[in-house]
Protein backbone atom coordinates (compact mmCIF):
# COMPACT_ATOMS: atom_id res chain seq x y z
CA UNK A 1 -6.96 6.54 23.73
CA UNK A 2 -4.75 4.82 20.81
CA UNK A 3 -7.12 3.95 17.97
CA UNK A 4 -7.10 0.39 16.52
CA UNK A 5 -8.34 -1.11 13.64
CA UNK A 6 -11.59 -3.17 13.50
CA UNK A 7 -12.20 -6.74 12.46
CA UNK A 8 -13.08 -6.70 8.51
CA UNK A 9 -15.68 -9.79 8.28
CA UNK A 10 -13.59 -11.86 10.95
CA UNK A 11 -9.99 -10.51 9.41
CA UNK A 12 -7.71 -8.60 11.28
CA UNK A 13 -5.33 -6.57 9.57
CA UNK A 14 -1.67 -7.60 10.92
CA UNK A 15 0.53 -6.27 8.33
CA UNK A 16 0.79 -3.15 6.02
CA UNK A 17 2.20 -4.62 2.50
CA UNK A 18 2.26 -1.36 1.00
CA UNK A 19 0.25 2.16 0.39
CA UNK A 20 1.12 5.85 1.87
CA UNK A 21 -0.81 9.60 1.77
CA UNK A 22 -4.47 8.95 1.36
CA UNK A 23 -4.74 4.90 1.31
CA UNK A 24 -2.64 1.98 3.20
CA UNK A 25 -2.95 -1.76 2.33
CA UNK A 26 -2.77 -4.58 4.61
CA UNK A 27 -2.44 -8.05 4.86
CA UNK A 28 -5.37 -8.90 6.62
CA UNK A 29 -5.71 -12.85 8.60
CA UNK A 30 -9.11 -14.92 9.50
CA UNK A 31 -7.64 -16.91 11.98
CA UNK A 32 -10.56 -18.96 12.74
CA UNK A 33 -10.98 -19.81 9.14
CA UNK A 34 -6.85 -19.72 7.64
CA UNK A 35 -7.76 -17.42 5.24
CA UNK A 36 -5.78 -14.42 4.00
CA UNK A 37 -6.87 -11.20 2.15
CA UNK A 38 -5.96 -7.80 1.75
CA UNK A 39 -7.52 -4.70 3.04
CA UNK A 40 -7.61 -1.30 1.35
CA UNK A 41 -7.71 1.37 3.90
CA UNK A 42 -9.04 4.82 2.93
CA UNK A 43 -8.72 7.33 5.40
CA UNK A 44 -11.53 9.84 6.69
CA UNK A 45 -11.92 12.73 8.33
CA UNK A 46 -14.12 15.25 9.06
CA UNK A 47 -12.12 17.15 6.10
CA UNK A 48 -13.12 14.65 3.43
CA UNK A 49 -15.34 15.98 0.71
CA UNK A 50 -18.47 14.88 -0.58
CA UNK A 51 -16.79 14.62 -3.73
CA UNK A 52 -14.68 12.40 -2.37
CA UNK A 53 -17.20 10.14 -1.09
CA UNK A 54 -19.20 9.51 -3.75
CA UNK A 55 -16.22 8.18 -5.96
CA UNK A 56 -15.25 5.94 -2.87
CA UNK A 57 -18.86 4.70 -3.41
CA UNK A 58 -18.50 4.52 -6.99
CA UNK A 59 -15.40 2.15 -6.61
CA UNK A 60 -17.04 -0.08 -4.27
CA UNK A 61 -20.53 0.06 -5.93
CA UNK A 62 -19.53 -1.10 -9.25
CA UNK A 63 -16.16 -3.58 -7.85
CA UNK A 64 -18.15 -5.56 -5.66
CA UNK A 65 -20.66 -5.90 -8.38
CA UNK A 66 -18.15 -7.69 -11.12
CA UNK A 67 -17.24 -10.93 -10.69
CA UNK A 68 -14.93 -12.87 -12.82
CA UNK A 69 -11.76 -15.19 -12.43
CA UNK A 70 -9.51 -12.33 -13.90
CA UNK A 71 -10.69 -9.61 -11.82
CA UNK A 72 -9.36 -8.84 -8.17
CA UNK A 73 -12.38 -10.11 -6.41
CA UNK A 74 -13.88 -7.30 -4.00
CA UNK A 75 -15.00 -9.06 -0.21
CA UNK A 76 -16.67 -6.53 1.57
CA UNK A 77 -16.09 -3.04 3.28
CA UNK A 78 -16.54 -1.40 6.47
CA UNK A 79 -16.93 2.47 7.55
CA UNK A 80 -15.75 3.78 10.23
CA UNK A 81 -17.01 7.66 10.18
CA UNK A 82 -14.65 10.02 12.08
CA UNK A 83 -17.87 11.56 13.82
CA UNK A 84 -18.32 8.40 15.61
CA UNK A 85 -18.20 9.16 19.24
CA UNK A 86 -16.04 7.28 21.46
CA UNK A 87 -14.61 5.42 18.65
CA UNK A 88 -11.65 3.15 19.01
CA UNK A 89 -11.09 2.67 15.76
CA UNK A 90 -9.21 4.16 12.87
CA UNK A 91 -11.71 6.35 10.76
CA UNK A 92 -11.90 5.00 7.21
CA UNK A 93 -13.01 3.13 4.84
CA UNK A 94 -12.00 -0.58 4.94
CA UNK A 95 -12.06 -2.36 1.53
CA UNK A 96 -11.19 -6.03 1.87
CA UNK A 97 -10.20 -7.75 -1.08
CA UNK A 98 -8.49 -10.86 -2.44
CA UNK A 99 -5.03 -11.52 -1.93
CA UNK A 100 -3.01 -11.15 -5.39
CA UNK A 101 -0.32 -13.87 -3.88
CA UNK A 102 1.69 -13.81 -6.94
CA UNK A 103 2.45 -9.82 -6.56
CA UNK A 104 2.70 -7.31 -9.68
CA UNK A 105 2.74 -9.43 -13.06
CA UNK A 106 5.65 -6.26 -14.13
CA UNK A 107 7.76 -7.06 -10.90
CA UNK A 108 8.98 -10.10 -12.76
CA UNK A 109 10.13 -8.80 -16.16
CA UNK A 110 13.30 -6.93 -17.07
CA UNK A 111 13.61 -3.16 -18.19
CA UNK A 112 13.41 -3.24 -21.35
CA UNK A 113 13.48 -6.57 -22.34
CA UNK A 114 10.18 -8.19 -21.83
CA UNK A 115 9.19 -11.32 -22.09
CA UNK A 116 8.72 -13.81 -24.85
CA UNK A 117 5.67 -13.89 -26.79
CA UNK A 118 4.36 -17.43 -25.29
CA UNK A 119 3.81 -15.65 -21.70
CA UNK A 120 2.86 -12.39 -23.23
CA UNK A 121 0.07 -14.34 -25.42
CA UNK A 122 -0.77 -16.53 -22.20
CA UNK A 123 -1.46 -13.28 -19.62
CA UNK A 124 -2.88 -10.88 -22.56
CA UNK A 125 -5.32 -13.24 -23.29
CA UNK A 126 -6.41 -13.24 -19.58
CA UNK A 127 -6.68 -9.71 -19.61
CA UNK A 128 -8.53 -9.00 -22.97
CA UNK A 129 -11.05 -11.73 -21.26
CA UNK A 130 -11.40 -10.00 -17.97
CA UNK A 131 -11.55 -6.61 -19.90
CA UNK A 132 -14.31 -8.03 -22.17
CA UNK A 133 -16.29 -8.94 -19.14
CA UNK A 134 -15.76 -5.56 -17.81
CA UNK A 135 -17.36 -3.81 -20.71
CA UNK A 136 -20.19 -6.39 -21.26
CA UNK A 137 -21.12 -5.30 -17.96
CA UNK A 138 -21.26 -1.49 -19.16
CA UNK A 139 -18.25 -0.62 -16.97
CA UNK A 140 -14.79 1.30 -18.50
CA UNK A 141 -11.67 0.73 -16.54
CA UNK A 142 -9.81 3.81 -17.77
CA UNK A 143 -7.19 3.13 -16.09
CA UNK A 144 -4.98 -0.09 -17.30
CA UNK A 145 -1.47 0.40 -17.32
CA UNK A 146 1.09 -2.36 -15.42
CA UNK A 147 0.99 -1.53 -11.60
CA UNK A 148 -3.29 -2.53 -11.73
CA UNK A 149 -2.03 -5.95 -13.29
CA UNK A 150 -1.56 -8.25 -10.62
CA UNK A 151 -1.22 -12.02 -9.96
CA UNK A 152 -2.98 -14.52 -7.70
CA UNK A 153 -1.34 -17.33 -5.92
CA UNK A 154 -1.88 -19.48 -8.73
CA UNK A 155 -0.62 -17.27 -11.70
CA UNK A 156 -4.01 -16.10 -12.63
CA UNK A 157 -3.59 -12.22 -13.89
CA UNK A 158 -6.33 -10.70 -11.95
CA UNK A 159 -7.19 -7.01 -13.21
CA UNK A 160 -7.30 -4.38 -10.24
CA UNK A 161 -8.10 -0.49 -9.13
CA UNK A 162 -11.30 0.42 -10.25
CA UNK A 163 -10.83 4.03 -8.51
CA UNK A 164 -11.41 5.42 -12.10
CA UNK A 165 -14.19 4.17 -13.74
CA UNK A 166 -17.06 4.71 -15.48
CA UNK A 167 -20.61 3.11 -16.26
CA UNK A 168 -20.91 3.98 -20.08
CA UNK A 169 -23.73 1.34 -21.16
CA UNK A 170 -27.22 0.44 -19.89
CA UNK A 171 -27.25 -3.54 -19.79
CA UNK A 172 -30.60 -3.87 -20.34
CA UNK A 173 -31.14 -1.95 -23.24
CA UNK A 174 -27.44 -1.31 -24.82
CA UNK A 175 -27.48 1.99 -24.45
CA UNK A 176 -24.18 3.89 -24.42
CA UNK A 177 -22.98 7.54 -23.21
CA UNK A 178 -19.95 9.66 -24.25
CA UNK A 179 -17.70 10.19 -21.51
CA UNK A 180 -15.83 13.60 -20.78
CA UNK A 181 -13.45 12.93 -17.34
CA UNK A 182 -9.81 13.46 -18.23
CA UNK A 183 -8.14 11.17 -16.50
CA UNK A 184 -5.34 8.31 -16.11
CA UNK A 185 -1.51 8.56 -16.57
CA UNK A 186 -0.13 9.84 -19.55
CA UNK A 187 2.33 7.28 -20.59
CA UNK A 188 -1.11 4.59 -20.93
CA UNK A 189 -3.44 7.31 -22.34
CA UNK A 190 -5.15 7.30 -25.53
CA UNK A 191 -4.80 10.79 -27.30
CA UNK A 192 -8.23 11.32 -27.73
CA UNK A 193 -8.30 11.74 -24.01
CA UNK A 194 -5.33 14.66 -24.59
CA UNK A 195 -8.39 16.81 -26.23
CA UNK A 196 -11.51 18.40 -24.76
CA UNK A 197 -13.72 16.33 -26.82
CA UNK A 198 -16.41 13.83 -24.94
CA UNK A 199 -14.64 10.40 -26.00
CA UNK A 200 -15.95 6.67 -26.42
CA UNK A 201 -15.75 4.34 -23.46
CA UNK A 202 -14.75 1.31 -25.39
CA UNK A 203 -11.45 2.43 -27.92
CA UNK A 204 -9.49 3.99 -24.25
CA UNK A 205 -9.29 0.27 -22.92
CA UNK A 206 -8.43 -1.06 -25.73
CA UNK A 207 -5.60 1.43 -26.32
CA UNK A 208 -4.22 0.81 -22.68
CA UNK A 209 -4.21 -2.68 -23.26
CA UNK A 210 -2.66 -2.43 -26.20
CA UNK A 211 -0.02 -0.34 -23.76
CA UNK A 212 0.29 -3.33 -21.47
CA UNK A 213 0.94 -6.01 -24.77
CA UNK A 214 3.79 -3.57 -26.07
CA UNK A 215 4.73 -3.62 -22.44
CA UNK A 216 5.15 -7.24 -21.60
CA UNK A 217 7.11 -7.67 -24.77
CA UNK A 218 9.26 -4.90 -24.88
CA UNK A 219 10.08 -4.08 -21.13
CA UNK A 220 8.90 -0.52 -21.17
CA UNK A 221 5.97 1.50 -22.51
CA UNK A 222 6.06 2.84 -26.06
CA UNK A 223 5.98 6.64 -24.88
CA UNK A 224 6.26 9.43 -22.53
CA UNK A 225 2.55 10.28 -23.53
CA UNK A 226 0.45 10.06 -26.66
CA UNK A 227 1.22 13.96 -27.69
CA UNK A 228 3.44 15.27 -30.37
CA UNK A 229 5.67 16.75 -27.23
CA UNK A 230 7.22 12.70 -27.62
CA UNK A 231 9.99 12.49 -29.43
CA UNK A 232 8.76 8.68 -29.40
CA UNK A 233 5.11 8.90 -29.88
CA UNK A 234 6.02 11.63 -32.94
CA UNK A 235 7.90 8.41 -34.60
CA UNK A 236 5.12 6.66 -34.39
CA UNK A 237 3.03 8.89 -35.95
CA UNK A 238 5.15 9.00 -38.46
CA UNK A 239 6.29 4.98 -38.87
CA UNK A 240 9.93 5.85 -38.04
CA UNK A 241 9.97 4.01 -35.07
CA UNK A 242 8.64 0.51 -37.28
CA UNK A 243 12.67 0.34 -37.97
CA UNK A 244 13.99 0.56 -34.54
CA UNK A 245 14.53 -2.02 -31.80
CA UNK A 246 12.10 -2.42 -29.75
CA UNK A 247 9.58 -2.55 -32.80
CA UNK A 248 12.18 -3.76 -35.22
CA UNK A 249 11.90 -7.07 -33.26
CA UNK A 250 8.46 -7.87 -32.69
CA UNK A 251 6.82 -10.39 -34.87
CA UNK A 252 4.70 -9.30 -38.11
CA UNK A 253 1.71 -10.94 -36.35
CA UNK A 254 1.87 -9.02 -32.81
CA UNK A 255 2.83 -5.83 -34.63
CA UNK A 256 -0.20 -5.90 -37.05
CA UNK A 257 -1.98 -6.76 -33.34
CA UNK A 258 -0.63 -3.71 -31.60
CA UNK A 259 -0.44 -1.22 -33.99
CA UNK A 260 -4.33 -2.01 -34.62
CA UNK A 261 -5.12 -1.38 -31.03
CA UNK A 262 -2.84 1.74 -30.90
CA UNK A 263 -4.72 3.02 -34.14
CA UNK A 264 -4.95 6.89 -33.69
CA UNK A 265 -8.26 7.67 -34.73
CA UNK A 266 -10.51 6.07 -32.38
CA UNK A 267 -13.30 4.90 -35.00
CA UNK A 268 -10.43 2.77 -36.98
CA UNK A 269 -8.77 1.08 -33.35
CA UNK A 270 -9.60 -2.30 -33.35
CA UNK A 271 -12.70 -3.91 -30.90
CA UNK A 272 -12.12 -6.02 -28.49
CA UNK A 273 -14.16 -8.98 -30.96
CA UNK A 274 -11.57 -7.89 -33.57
CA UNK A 275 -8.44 -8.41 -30.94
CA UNK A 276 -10.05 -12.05 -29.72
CA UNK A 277 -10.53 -12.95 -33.74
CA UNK A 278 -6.92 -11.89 -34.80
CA UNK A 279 -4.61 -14.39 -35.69
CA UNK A 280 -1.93 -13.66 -32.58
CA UNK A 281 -4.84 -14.41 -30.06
CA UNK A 282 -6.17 -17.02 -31.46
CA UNK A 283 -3.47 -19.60 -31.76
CA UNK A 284 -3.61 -22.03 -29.07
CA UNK A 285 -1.39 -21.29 -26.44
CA UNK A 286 1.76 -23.80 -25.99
CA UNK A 287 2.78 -22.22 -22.41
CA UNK A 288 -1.14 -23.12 -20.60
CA UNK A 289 -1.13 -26.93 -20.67
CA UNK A 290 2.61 -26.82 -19.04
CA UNK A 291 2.11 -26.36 -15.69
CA UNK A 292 2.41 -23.51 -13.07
CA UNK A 293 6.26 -24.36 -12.88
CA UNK A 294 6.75 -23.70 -16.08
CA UNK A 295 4.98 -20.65 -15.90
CA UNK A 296 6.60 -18.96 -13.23
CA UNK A 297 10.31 -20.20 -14.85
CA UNK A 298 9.13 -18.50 -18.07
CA UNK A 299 7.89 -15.15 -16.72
CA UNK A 300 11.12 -15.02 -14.64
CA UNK A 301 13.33 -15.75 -17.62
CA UNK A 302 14.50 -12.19 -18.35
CA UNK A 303 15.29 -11.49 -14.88
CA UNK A 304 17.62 -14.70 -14.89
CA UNK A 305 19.44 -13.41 -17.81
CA UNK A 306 20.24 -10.21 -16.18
CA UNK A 307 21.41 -11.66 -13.15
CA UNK A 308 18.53 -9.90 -11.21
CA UNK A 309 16.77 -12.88 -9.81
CA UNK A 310 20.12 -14.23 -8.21
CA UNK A 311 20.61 -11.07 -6.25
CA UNK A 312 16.77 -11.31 -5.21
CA UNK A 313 17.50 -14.73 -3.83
CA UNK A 314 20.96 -15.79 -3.24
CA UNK A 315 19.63 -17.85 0.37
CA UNK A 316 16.98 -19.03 -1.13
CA UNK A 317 15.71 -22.72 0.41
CA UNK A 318 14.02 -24.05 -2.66
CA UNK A 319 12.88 -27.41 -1.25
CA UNK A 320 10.00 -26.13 0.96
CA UNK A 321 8.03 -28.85 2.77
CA UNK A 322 4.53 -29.60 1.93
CA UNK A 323 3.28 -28.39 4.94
CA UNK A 324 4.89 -25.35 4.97
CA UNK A 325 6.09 -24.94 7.95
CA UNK A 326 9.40 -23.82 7.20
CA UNK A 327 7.62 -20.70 5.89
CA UNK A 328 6.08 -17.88 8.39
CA UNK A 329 2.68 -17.27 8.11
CA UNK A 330 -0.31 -18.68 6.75
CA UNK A 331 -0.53 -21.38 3.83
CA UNK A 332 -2.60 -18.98 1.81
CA UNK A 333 0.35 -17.77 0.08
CA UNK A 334 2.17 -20.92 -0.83
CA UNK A 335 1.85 -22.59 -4.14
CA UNK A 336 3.96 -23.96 -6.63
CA UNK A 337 3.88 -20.99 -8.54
CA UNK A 338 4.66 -18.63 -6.19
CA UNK A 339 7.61 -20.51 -4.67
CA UNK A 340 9.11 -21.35 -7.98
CA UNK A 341 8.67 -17.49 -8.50
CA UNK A 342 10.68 -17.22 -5.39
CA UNK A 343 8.29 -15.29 -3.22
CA UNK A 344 9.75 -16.07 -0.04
CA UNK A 345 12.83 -15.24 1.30
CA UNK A 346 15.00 -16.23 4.20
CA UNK A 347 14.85 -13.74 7.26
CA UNK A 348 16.22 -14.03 10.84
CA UNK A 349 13.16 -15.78 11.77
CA UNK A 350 12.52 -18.07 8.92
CA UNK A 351 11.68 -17.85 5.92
CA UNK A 352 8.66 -15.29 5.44
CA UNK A 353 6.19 -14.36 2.30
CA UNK A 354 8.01 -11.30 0.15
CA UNK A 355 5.89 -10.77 -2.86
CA UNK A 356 8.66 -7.89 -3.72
CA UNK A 357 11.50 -9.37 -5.92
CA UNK A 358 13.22 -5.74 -5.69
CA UNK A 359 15.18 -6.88 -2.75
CA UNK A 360 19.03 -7.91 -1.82
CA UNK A 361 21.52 -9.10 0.88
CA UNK A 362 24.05 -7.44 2.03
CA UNK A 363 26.74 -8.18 3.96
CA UNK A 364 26.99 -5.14 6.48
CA UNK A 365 24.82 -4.27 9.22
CA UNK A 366 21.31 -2.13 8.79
CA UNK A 367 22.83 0.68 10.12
CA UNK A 368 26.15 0.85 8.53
CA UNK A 369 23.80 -0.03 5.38
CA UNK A 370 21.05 2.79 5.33
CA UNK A 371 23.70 5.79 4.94
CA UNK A 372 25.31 3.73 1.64
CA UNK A 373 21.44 3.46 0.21
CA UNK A 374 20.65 6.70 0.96
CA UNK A 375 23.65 8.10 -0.95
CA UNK A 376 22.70 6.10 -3.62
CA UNK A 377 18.95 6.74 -3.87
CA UNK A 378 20.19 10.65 -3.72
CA UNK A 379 22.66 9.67 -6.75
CA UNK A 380 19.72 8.90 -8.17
CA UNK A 381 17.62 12.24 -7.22
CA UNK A 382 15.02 10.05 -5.27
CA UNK A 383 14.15 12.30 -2.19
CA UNK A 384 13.83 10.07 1.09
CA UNK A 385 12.72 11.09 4.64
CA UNK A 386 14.48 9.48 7.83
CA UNK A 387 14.40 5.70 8.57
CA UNK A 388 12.01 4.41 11.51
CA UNK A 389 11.80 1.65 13.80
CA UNK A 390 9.19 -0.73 13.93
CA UNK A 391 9.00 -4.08 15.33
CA UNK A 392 7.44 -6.74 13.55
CA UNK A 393 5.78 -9.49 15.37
CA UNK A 394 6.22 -12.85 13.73
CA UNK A 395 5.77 -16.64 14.50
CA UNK A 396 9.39 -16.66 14.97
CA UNK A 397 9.78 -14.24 17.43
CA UNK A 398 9.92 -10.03 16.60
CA UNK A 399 11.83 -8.62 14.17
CA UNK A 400 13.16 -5.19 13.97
CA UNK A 401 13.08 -3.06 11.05
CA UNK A 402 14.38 0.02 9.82
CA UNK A 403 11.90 1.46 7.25
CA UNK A 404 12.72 4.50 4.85
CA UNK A 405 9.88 6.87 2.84
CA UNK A 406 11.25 7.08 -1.06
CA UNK A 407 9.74 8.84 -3.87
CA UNK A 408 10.78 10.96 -6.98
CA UNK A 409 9.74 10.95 -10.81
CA UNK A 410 10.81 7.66 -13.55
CA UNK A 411 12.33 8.26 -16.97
CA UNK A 412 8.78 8.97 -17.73
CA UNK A 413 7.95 11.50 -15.42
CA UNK A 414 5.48 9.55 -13.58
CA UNK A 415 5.58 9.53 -9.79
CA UNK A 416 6.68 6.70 -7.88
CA UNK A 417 6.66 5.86 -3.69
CA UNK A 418 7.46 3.26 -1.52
CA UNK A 419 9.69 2.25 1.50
CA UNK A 420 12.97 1.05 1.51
CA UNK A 421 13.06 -1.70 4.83
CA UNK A 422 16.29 -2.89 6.15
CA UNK A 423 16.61 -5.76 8.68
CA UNK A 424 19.33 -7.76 10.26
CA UNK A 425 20.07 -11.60 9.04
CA UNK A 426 22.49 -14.05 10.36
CA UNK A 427 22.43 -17.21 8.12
CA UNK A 428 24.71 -20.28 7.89
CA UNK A 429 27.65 -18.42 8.89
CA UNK A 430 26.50 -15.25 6.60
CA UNK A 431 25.84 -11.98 8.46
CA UNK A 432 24.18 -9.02 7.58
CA UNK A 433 21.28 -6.80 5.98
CA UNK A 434 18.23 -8.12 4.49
CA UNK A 435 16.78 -4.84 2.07
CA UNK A 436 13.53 -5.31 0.46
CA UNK A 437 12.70 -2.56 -1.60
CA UNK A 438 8.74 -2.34 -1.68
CA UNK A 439 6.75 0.12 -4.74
CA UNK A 440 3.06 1.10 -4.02
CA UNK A 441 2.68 3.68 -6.57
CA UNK A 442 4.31 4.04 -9.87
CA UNK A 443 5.17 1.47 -12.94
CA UNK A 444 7.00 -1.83 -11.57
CA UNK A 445 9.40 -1.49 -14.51
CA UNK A 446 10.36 1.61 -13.34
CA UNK A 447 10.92 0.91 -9.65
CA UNK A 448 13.19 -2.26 -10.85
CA UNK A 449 15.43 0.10 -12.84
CA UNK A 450 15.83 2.17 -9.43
CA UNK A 451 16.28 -0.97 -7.30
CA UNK A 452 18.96 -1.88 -10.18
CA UNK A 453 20.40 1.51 -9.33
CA UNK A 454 20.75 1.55 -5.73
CA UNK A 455 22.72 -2.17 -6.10
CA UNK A 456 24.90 -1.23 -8.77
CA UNK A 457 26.10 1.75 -6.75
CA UNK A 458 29.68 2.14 -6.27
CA UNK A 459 28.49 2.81 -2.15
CA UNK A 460 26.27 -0.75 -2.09
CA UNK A 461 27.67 -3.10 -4.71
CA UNK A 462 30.89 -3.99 -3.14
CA UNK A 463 28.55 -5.41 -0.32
CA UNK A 464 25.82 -7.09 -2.01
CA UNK A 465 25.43 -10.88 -1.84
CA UNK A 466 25.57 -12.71 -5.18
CA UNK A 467 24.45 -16.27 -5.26
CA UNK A 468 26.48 -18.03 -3.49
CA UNK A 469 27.38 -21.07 -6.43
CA UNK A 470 28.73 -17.64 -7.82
CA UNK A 471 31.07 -16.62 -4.97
């Protein structure tokens, strides 16, 4: 008997967006309502720990419980045991959650160069509120770094993956506990979590977020991780680094902000009161009263000045109609923010949703295509297993697709995956392959430098499609 998947509170999952190994995501439709969502699928079997369970429960116990415009809200979940007899459906667990439209909040800035300080001011402020919420409700995150940012369809940052974290503070009496788990990724750690020491709940998210600010300004993250074994983290330990670019450039104001959060000794890093309070955060923000237009043009800036975002969209229909019907798919997804952020591309069958701006058009076929990427992701030392067919139904008609397994290790030694999916497009007069390049684990600055790679490989460049006022 093939297994399916059940309905999710009236959604049906059509679509996997992104996930491998232990947990899959999918777009998931209410048809009789129009609404979209995602769903978070966990697999179980009869293998799966009790260990295991209990911080599956953990996640969904304290998720579902916070609610707040900045945090990725949690629906609902279903279980499906694998001791179930009979069963027809997938074993797992089945989180469904809301739809971050906009995609990752990295996905749109340039390695290493960032964005301006009126967007990073507009989106940290929207975190340090949604992480001040978090804590007031006795809940650490533990794990902020930029792949948990996301964005809805509106440009909201919404704050998501609570897979790691803790309760630290009774809420009706105050009452706060040490915590001793060592976990996270190094790059976003703070170093009191290097040492065996029980460590304070509060001082780790603000260090992380303090990550995320240098982050959105500078492109990157400051360090490999917060141990003297960084050439870079040793510089800042020292103040050498204060004289080189990217520190060398940041305002006195957001470095006097950022160095205060990335104090060393946790008693002396500032609160999250003192962050709201300091001068950066609390001038009124010129970039909020402008419009979601605006907004998207400004977070896309640096990609414009690379050239990235006319590779991303060189047959891209910007007039859309109001109805949407030009675009595949439900309305859930289309806003002016996301279409001025060019979330939709133009396929065979129409133009579809593509919250991935790591993606290009080439002009040779998939298959004469997928040996030129593979020799570049190789270049590159990215391991990748053999591409597979699968056939994706749309309003449109099907579409096939060749989709490739990547992974390997960034600049910072932090794993990435994803899938490299090639289809074929023919398109006033231009014929060819449509390559989205899709992350769903690792840093989004990361996975742009590798989708950089692939493009500007002597094998794939000669074939890419620029923008066409270009050609």
């Amino acid at each position: 008997m093939k297994l399916k998947f059940p309905q999710v509170a009236g959604f049906q999952l059509v679509q996997q967006l992104g996930g491998g190994g232990f947990s899959i995501v999918y777009r998931a439709v209410n048809f009789d309502d129009h609404r979209v969502a995602a769903c978070k699928v966990v697999t179980l079997t009869p293998e799966t720990t009790e260990k295991e369970r209990k911080t599956f429960d953990k996640e969904m116990r304290i998720h579902s419980a916070l609610k707040h415009d900045n945090i990725l809200e949690f629906i609902t979940a279903v279980i499906v045991e694998p001791s179930q007899p009979a069963n027809p459906y997938h074993p797992g667990l089945y989180m469904l959650l809301e739809l971050a439209a906009g995609g990752d909040l990295f996905d749109k800035i340039a390695p290493d160069v960032g964005v301006g300080e009126e967007v990073s001011h507009y989106y940290f402020s929207q975190l340090i509120a949604g992480l001040q919420y978090i804590h007031r409700e006795g809940v650490c995150h533990r794990d902020l770094k930029p792949e948990n940012v996301l964005l809805d369809a509106g440009g909201t940052l919404k704050i998501s993956d609570f897979g790691l974290c803790a309760v630290y503070m009774l809420k009706g009496t105050g009452k706060t506990r040490m915590l001793s788990e060592r976990c996270g990724s190094l790059p976003y750690l703070a170093p009191e979590m290097c040492r065996d020491a029980p460590y304070e709940a509060e001082p780790i998210d603000v260090w992380g977020s303090g990550v995320i600010l240098y982050a959105l300004l500078a492109g990157n993250t400051p360090w490999d991780e917060p141990t003297k074994h960084s050439y870079e983290y040793a510089h800042y330990l020292t103040g050498e680094c204060f004289d080189d670019a990217p520190w060398n450039r940041f305002s006195r104001d957001v470095l006097s902000l950022i160095t205060g959060m990335l104090a060393i000794v946790p008693s002396r890093r500032m609160s999250l009161a003192e962050v709201v309070e300091h001068p950066w955060m609390m001038r009124p923000s010129q970039i909020a009263k402008k419009g979601p237009m605006v907004l998207a043009n400004s977070l896309t800036e640096s990609l414009r000045q690379t050239g990235d975002l006319q590779i991303a969209t060189p047959d891209v229909t910007y007039n859309v109609d109001a109805d949407g019907d030009q675009i595949m798919g439900n309305a859930s997804y289309i806003s002016q923010f996301t279409q001025t952020l060019m979330l939709f591309s133009q396929t065979q069958s129409g133009r579809r949703y593509t919250p991935h701006l790591t993606r290009f058009y080439a002009q040779l076929l998939p298959h004469l295509m997928l040996p030129l990427i593979q020799e570049a992701l190789t270049a590159e030392g990215v391991k990748w297993k053999s591409a597979q067919e699968y056939v994706l139904d749309e309003p449109g008609g099907e579409t096939v697709i060749l989709r490739m397994r990547i992974g390997g290790h960034d600049r910072r030694r932090l794993m990435f995956k994803g899938w490299v999916e090639l289809e074929h497009f023919s398109i006033g007069g231009h014929e060819g392959t449509y390559c989205v390049m899709a992350r769903d684990q690792g840093n989004p600055i990361s996975w742009r430098l590798l989708w950089r790679a692939v493009i500007e490989n002597e094998a794939v460049e000669p074939h890419v499609f620029r923008k066409r006022e270009d050609e």
